[in-house]
N, C-alpha and C. Protein backbone atom coordinates (compact mmCIF):
# COMPACT_ATOMS: atom_id res chain seq x y z
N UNK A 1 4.32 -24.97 37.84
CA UNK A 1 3.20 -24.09 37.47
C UNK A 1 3.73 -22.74 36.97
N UNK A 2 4.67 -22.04 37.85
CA UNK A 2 5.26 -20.55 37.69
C UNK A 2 6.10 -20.80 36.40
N UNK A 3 6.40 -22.11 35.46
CA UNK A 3 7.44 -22.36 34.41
C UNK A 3 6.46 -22.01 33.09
N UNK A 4 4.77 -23.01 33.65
CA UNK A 4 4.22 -22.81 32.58
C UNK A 4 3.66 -21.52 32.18
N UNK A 5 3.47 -20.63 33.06
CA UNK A 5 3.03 -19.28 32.79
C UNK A 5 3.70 -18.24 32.47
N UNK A 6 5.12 -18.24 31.97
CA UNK A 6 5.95 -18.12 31.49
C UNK A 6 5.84 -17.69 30.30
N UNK A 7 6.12 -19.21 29.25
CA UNK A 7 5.74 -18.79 27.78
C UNK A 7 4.17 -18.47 27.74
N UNK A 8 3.55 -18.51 28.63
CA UNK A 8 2.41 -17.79 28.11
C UNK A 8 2.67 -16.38 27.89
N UNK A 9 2.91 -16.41 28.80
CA UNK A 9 3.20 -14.30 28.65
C UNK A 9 4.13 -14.18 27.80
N UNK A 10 5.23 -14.90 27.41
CA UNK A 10 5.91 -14.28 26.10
C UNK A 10 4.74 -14.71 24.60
N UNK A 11 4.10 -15.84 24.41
CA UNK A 11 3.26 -15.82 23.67
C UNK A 11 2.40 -14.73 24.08
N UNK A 12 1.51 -14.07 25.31
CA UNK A 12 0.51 -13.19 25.20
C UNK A 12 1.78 -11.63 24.25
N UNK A 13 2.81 -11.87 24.56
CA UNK A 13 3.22 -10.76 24.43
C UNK A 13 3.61 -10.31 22.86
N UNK A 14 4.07 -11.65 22.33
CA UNK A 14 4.43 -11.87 20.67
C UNK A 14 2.84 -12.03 19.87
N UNK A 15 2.08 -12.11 21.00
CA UNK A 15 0.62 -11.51 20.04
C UNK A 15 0.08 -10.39 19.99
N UNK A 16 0.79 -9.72 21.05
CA UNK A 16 0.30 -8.49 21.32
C UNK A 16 0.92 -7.56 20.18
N UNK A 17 1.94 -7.95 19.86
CA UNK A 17 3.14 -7.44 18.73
C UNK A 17 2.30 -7.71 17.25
N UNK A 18 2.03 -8.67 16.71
CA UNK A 18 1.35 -9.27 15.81
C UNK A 18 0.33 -8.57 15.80
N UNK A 19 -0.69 -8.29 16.96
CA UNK A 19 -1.59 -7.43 16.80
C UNK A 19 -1.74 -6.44 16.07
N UNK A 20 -0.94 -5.77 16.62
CA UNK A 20 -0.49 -3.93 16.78
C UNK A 20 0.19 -4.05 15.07
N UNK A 21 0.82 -5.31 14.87
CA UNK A 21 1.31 -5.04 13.47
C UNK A 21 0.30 -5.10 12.57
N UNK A 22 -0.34 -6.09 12.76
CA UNK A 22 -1.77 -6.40 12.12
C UNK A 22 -2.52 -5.86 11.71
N UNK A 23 -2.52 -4.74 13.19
CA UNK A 23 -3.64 -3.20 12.78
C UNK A 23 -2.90 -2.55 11.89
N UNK A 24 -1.63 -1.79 11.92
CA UNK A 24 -0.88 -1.17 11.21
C UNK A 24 -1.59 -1.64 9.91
N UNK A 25 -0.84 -2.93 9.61
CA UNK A 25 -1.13 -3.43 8.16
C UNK A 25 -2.42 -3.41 7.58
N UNK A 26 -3.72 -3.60 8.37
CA UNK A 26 -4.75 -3.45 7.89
C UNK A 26 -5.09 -2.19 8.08
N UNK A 27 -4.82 -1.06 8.58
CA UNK A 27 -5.29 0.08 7.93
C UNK A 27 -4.44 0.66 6.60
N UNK A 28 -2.90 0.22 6.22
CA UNK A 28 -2.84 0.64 5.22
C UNK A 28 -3.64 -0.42 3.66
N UNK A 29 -3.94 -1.72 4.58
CA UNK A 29 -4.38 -2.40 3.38
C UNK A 29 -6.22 -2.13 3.20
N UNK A 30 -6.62 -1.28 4.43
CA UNK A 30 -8.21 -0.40 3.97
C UNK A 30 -7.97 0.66 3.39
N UNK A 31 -7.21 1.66 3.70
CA UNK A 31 -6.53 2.78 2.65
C UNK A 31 -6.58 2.35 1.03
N UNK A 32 -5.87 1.16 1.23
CA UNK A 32 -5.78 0.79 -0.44
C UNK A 32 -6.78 0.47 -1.19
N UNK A 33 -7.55 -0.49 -0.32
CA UNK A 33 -8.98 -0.68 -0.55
C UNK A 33 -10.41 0.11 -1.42
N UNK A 34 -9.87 1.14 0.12
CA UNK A 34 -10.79 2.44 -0.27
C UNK A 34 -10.43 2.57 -1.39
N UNK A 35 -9.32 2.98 -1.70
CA UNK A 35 -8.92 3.57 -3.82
C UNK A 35 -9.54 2.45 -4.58
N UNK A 36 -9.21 1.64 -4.23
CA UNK A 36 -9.46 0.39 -5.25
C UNK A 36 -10.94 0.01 -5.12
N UNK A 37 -11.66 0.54 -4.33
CA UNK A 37 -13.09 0.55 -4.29
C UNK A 37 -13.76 1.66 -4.78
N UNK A 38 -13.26 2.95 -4.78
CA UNK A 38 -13.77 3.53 -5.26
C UNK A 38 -13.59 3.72 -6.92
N UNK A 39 -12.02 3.55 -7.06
CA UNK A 39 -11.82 3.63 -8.56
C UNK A 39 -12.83 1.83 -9.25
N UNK A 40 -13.21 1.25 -8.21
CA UNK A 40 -13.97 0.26 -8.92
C UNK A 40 -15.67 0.76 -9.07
N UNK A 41 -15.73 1.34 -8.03
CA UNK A 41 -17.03 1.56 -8.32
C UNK A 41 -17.46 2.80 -9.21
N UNK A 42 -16.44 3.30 -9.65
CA UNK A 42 -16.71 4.47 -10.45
C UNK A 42 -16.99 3.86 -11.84
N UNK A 43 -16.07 2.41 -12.31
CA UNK A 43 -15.89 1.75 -13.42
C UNK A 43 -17.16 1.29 -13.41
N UNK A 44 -17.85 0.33 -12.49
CA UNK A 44 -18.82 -0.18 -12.34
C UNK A 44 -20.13 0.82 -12.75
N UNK A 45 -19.82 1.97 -12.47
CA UNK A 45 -20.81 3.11 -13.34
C UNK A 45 -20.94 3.06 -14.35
N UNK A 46 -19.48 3.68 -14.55
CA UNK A 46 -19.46 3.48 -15.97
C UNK A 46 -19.90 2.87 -17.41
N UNK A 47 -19.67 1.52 -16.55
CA UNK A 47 -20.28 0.32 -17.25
C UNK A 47 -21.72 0.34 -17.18
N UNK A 48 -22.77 0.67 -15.86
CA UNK A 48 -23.90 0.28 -16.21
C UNK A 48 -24.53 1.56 -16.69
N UNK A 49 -23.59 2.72 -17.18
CA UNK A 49 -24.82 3.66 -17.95
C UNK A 49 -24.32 3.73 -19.11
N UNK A 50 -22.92 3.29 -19.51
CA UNK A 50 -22.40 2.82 -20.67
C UNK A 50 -23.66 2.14 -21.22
């Protein structure tokens, strides 16, 4: 029993890592977003009073 709970906790722990990277990565990939949403929606103006 004490063998199998083991790799759990190194799996809870290599997700916990993944997490935390995860967040990292998705706030710089909403950062990017944001630009790329706004420089889209400015185009998207553009276009509909064009």
């Amino acid at each position: 029993m004490g063998e199998a709970r083991q790799p759990r906790r190194s799996r809870e722990m290599l997700g916990r890592r993944a997490s935390s990277g995860s967040r990292a990565v998705q706030r710089a990939v909403s950062q990017a977003d944001r630009k790329a949403g706004s420089a889209v929606s400015s185009r998207s103006r553009t276009m509909s009073s064009g």
